[in-house]
N, C-alpha and C. Protein backbone atom coordinates (compact mmCIF):
# COMPACT_ATOMS: atom_id res chain seq x y z
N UNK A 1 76.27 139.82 202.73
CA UNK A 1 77.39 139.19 203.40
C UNK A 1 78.30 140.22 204.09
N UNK A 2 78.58 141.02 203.16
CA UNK A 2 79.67 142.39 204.08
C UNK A 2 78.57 143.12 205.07
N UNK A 3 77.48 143.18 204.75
CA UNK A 3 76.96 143.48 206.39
C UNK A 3 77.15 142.68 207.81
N UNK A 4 76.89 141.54 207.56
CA UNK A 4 77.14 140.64 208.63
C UNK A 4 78.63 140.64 208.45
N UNK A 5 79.40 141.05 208.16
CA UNK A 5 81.06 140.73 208.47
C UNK A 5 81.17 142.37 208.83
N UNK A 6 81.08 143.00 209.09
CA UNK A 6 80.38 144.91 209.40
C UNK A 6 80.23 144.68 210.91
N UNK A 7 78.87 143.71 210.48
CA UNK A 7 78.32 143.68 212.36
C UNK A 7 79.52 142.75 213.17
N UNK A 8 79.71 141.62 212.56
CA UNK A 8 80.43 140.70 213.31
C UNK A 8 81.77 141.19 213.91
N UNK A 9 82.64 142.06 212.89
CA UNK A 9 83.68 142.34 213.24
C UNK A 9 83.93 143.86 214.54
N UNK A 10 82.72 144.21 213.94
CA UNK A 10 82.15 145.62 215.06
C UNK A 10 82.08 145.20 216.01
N UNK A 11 81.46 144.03 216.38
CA UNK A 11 80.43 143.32 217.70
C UNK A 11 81.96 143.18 218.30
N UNK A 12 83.10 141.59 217.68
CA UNK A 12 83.91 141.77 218.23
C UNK A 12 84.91 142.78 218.82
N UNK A 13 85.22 144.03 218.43
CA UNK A 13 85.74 144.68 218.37
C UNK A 13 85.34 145.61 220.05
N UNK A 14 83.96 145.35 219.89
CA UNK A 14 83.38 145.98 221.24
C UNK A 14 83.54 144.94 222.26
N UNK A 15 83.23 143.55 222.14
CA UNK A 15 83.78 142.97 223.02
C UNK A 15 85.42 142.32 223.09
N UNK A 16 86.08 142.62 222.57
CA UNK A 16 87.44 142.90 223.23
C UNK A 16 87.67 143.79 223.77
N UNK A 17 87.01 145.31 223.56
CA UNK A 17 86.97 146.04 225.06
C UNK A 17 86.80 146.03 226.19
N UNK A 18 85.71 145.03 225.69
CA UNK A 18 85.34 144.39 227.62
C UNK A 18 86.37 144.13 228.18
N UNK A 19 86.78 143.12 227.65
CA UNK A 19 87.73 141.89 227.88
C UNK A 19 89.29 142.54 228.23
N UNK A 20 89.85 143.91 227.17
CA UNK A 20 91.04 143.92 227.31
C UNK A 20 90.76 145.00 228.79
N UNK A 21 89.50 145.90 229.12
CA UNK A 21 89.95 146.86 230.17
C UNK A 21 89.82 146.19 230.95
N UNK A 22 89.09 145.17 231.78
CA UNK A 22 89.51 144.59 232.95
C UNK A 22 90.81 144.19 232.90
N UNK A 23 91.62 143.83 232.35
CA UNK A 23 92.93 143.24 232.41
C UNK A 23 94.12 144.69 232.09
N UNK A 24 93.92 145.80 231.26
CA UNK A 24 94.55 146.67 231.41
C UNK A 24 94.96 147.44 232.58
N UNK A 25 95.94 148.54 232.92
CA UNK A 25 96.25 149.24 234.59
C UNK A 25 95.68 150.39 234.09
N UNK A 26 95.59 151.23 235.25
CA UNK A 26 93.98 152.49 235.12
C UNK A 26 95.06 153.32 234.07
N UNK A 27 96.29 153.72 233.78
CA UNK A 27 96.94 154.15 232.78
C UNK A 27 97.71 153.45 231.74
N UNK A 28 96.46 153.56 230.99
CA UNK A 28 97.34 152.82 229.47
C UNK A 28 97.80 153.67 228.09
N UNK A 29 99.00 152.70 227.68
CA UNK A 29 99.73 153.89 226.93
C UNK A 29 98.75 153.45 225.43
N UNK A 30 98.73 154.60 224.72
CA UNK A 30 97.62 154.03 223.72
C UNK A 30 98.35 155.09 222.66
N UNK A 31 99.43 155.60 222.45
CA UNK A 31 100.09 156.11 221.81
C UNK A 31 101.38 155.75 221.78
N UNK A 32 102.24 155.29 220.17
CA UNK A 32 103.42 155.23 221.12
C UNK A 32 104.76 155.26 219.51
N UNK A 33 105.36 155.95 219.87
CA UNK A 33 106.84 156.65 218.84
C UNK A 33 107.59 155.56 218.07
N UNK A 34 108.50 156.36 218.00
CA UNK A 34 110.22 155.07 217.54
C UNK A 34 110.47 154.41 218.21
N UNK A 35 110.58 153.09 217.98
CA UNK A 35 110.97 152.00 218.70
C UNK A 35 109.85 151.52 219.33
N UNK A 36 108.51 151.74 219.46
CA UNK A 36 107.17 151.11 220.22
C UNK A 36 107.43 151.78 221.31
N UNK A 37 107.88 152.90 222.01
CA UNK A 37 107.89 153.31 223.25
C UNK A 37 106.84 154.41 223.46
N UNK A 38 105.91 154.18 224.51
CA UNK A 38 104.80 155.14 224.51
C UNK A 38 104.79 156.69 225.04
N UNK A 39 104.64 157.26 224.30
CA UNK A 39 104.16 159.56 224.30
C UNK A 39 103.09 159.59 224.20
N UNK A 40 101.83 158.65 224.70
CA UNK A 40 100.81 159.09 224.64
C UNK A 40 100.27 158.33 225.58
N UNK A 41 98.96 158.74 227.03
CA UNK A 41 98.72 157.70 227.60
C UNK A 41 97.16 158.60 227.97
N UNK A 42 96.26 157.28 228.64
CA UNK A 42 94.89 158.00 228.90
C UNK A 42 94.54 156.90 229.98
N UNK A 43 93.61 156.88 230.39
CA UNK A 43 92.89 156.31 231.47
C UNK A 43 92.26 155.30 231.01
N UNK A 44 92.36 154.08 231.42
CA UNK A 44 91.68 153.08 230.85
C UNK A 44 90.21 152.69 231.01
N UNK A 45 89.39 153.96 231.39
CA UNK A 45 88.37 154.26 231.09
C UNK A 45 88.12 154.68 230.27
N UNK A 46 88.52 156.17 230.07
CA UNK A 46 88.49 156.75 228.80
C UNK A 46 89.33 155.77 227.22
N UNK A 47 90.16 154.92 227.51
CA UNK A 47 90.43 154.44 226.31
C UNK A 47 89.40 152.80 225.54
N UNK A 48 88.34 152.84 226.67
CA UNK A 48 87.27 151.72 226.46
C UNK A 48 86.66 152.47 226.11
N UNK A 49 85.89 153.55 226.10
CA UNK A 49 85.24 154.31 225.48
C UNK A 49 85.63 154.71 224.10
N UNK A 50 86.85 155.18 224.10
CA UNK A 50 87.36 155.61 222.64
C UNK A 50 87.36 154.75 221.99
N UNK A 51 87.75 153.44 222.49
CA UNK A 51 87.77 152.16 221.06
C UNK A 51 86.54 151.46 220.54
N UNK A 52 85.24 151.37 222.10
CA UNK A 52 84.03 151.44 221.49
C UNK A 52 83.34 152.31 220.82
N UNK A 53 83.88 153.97 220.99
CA UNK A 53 82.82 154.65 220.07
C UNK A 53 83.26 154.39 218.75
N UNK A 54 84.75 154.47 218.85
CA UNK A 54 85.64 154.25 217.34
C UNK A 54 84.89 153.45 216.13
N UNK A 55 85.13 151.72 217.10
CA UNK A 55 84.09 150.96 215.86
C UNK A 55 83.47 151.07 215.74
N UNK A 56 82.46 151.16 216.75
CA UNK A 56 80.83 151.50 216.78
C UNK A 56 80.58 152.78 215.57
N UNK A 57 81.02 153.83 215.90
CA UNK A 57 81.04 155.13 214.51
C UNK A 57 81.16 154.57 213.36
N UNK A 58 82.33 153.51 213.27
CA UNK A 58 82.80 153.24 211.78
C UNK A 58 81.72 152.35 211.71
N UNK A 59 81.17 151.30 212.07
CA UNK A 59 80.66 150.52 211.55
C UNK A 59 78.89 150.68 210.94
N UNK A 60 78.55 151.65 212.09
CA UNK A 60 77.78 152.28 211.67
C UNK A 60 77.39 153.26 210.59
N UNK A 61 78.73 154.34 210.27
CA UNK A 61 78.47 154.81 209.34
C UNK A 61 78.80 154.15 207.88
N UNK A 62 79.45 153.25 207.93
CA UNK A 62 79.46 152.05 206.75
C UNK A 62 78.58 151.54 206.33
N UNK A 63 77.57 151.15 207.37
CA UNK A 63 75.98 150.52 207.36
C UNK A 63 75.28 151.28 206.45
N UNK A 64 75.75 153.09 207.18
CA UNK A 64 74.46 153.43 206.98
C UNK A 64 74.83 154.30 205.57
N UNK A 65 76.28 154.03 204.77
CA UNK A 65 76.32 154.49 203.48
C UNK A 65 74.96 154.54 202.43
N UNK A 66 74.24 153.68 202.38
CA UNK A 66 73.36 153.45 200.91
C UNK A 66 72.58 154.25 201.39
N UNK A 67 71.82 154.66 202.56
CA UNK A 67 70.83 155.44 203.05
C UNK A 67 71.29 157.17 202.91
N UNK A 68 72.56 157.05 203.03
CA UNK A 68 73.32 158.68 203.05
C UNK A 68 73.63 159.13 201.58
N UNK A 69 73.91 158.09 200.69
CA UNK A 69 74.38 158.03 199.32
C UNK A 69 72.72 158.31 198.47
N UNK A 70 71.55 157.82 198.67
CA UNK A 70 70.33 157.70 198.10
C UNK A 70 70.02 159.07 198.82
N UNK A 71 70.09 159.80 199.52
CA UNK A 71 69.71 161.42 200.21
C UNK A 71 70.85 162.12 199.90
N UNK A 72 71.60 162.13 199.39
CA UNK A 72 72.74 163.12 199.17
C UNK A 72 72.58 163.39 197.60
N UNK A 73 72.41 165.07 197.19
CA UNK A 73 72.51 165.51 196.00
C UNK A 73 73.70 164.82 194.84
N UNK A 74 73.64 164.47 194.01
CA UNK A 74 74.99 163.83 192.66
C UNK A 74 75.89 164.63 193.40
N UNK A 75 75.96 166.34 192.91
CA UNK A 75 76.96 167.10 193.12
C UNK A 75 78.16 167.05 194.60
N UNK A 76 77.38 166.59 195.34
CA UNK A 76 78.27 166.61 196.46
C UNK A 76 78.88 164.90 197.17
N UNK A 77 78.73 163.97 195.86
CA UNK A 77 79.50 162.80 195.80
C UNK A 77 80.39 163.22 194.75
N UNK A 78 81.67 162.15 195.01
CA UNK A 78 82.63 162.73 194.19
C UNK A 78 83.07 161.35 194.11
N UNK A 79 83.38 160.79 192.73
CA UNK A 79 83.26 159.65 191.86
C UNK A 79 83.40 158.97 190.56
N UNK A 80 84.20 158.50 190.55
CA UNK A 80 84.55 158.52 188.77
C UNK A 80 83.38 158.58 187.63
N UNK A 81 83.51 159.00 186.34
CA UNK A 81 81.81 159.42 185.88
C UNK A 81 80.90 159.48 186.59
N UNK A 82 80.91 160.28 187.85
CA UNK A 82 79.42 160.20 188.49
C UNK A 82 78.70 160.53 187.95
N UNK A 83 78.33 161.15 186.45
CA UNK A 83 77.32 161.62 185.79
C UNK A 83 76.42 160.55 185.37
N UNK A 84 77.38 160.10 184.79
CA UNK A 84 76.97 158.36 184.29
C UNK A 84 76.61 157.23 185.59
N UNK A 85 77.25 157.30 186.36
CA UNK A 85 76.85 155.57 186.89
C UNK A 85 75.51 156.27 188.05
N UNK A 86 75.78 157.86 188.13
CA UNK A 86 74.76 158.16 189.15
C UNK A 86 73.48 159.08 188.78
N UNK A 87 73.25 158.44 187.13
CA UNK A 87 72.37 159.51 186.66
C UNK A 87 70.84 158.35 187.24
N UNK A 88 69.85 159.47 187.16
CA UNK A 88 68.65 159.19 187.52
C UNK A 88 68.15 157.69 187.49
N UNK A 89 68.37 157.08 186.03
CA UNK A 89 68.12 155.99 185.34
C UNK A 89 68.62 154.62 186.00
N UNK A 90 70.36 154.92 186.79
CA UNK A 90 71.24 154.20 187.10
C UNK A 90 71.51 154.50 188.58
N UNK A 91 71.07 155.33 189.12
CA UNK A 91 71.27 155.95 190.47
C UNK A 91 71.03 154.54 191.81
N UNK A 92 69.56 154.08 191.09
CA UNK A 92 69.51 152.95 191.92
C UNK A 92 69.79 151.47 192.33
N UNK A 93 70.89 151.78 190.85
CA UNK A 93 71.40 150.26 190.32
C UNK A 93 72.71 150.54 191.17
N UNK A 94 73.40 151.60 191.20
CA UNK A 94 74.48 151.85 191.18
C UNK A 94 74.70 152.01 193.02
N UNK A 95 73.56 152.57 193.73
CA UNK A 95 74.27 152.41 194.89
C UNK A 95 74.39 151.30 195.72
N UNK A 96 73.68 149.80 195.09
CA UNK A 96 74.42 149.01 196.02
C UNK A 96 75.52 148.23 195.81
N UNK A 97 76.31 147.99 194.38
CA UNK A 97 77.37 148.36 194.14
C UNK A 97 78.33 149.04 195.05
N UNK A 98 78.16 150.64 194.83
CA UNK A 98 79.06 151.52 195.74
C UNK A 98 79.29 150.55 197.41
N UNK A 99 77.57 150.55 197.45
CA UNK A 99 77.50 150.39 199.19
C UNK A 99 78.41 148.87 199.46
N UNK A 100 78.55 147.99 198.17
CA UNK A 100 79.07 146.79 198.73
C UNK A 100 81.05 146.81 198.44
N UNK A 101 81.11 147.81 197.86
CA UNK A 101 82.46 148.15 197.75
C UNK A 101 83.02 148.79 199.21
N UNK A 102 81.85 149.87 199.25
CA UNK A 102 82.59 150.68 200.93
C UNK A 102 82.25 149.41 202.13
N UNK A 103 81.64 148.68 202.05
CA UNK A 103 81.27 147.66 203.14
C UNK A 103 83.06 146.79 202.86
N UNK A 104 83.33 146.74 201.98
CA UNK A 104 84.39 145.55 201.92
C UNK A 104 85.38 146.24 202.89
N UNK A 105 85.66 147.76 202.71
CA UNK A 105 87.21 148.71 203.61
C UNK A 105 86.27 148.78 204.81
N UNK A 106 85.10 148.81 204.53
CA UNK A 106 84.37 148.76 206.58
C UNK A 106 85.01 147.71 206.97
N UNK A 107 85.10 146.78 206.46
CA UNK A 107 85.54 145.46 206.94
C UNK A 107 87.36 145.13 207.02
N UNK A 108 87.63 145.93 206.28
CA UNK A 108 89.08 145.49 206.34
C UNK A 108 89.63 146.80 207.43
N UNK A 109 88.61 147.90 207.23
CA UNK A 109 88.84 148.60 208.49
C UNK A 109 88.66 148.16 209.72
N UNK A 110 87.54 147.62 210.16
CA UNK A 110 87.41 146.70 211.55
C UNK A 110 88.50 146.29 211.97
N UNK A 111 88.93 145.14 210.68
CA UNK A 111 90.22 144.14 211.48
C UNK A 111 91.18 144.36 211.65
N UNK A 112 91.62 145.77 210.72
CA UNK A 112 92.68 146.72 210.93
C UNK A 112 92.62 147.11 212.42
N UNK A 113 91.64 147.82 212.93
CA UNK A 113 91.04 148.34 214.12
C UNK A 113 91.44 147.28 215.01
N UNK A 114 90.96 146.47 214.82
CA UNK A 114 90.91 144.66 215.80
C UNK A 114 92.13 144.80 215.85
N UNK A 115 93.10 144.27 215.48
CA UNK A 115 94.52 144.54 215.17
C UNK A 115 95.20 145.31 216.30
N UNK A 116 95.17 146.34 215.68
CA UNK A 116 95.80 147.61 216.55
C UNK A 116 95.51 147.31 217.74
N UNK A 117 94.48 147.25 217.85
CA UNK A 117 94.07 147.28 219.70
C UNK A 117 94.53 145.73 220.40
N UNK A 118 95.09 145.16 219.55
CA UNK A 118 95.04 144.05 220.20
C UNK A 118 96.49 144.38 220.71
N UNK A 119 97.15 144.79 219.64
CA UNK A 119 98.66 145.16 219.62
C UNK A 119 98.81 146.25 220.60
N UNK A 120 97.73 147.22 221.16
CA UNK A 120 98.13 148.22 222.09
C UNK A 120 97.65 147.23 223.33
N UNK A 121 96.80 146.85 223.46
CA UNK A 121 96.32 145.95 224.76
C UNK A 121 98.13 145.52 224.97
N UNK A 122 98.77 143.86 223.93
CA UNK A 122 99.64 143.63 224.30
C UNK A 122 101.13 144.47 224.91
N UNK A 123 100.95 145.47 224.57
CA UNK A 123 102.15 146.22 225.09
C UNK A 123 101.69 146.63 226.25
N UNK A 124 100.50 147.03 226.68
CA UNK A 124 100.13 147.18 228.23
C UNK A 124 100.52 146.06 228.91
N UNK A 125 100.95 144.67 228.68
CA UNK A 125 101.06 143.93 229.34
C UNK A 125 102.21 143.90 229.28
N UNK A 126 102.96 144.65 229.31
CA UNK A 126 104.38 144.19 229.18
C UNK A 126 105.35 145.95 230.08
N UNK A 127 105.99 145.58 230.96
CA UNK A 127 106.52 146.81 232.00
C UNK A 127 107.73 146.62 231.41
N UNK A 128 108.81 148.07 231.18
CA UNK A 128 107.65 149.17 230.20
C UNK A 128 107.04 149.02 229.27
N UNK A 129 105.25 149.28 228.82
CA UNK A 129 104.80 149.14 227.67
C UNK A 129 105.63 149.28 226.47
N UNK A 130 105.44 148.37 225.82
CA UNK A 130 106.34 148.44 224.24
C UNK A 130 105.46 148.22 223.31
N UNK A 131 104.95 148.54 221.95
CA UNK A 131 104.50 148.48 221.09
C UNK A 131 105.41 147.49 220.13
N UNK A 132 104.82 146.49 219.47
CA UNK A 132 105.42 145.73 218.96
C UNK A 132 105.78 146.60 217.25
N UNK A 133 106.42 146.55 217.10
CA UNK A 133 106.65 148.02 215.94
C UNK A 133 106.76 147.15 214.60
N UNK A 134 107.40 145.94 214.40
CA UNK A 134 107.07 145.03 213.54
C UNK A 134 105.97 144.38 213.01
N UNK A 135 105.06 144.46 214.33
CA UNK A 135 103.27 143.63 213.62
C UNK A 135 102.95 145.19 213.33
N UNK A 136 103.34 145.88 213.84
CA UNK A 136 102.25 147.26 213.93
C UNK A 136 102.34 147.53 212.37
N UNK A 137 103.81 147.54 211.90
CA UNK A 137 104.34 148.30 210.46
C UNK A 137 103.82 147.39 209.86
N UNK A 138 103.79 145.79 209.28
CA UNK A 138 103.41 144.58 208.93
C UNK A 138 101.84 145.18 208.80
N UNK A 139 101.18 145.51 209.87
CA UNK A 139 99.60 145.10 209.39
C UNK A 139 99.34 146.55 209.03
N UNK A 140 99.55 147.66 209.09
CA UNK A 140 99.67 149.45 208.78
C UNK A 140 99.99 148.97 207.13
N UNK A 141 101.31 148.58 206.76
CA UNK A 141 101.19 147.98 205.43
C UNK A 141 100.44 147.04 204.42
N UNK A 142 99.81 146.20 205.40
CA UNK A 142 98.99 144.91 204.45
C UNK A 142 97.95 146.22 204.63
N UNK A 143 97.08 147.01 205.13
CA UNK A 143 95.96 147.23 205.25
C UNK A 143 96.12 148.61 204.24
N UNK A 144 97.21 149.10 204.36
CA UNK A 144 97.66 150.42 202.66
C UNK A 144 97.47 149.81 201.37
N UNK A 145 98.00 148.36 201.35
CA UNK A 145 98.30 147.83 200.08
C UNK A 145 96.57 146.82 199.57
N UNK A 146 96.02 147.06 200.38
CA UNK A 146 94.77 146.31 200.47
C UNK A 146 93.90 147.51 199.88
N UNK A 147 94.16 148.67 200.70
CA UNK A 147 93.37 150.07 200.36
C UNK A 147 94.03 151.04 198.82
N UNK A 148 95.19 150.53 198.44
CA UNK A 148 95.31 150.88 197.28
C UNK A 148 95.11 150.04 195.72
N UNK A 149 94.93 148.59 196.73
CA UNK A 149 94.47 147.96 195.12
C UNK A 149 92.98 148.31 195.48
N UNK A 150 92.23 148.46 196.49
CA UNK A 150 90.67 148.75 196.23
C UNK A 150 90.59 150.02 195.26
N UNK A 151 90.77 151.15 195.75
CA UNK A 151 91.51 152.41 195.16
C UNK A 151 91.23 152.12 193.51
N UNK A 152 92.51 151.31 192.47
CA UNK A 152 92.41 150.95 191.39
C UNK A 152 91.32 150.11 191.42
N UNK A 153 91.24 149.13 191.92
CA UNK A 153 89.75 148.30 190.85
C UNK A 153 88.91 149.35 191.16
N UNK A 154 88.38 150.38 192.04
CA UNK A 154 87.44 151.31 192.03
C UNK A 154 87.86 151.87 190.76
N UNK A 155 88.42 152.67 190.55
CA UNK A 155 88.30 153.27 189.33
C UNK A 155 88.32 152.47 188.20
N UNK A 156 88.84 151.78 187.70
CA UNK A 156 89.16 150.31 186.98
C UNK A 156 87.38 150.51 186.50
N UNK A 157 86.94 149.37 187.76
CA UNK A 157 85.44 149.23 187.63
C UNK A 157 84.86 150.09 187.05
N UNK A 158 84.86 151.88 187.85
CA UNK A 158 83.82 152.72 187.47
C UNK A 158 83.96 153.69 186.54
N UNK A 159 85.43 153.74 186.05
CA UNK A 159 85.73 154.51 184.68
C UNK A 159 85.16 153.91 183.56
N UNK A 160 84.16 152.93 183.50
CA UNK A 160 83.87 152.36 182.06
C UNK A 160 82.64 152.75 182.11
N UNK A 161 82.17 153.10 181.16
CA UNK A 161 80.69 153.15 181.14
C UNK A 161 80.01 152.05 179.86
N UNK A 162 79.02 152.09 179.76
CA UNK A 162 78.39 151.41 179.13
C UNK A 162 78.90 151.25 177.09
């Protein structure tokens, strides 16, 4: 299921690029300070590119966790008892577990992602660009407080052993 919500939210994510650069001006502010006012701006070429490689990277390398996690030595994962949940015996029980835990922040990363850009698109539409600094702080917060209870039930979960 978190794969297809991986792809789905990726897929969208690439096509609201479509969608927002035809309607963006060839300089869009895609950075922006105190008060939503923009110090950062790029070409709205180059910023369809950056937001498709963006998800596209993340979503991909989310995918492709269990494949990187099953080829990567114990020692160079770092993990609560990794001795235990990633010993030989348990190694293969245990990474799709992991892989369906990191798929859940792939996913809450996407819409985080989705989000933002929707919120930088809207301030391009608006002379002078303004960043709405209230949804921005609002969803920057739901998506901390989302990533710190994952955080605890991760350890929660994987500090117990058998």
């Amino acid at each position: 299921m978190m794969k297809i919500l991986i792809i789905l939210t990726g897929s969208l994510g690439v096509a609201l690029q479509f969608y927002y650069s035809s309607l963006l001006p060839e300089a869009v502010a895609n950075h922006f300070g105190a008060g939503g006012n923009p110090n950062g701006w790029m070409s709205n070429e180059v910023n369809f590119f950056f937001g498709c490689g963006m998800i596209i990277f993340l979503s991909a390398l989310i995918l492709a966790i269990p494949v990187i996690l099953r080829k990567s030595p114990v020692s160079l994962i770092n993990f609560p008892k990794k001795s235990y949940w990633l010993a030989p015996e348990r190694k293969e029980e245990t990474i799709p577990i992991i892989a369906t835990w990191l798929r859940f922040i792939g996913v809450m990363t996407n819409i985080f992602l989705l989000i933002i850009n929707h919120l930088v698109f809207l301030a391009n539409q608006t002379t002078p660009p303004r960043l709405n600094q209230s949804a921005f702080l609002t969803a920057l917060f739901v998506f901390l407080g989302i990533m710190l209870l994952w955080v605890i039930a991760l350890f929660v979960k994987f500090n117990k052993t058998d």
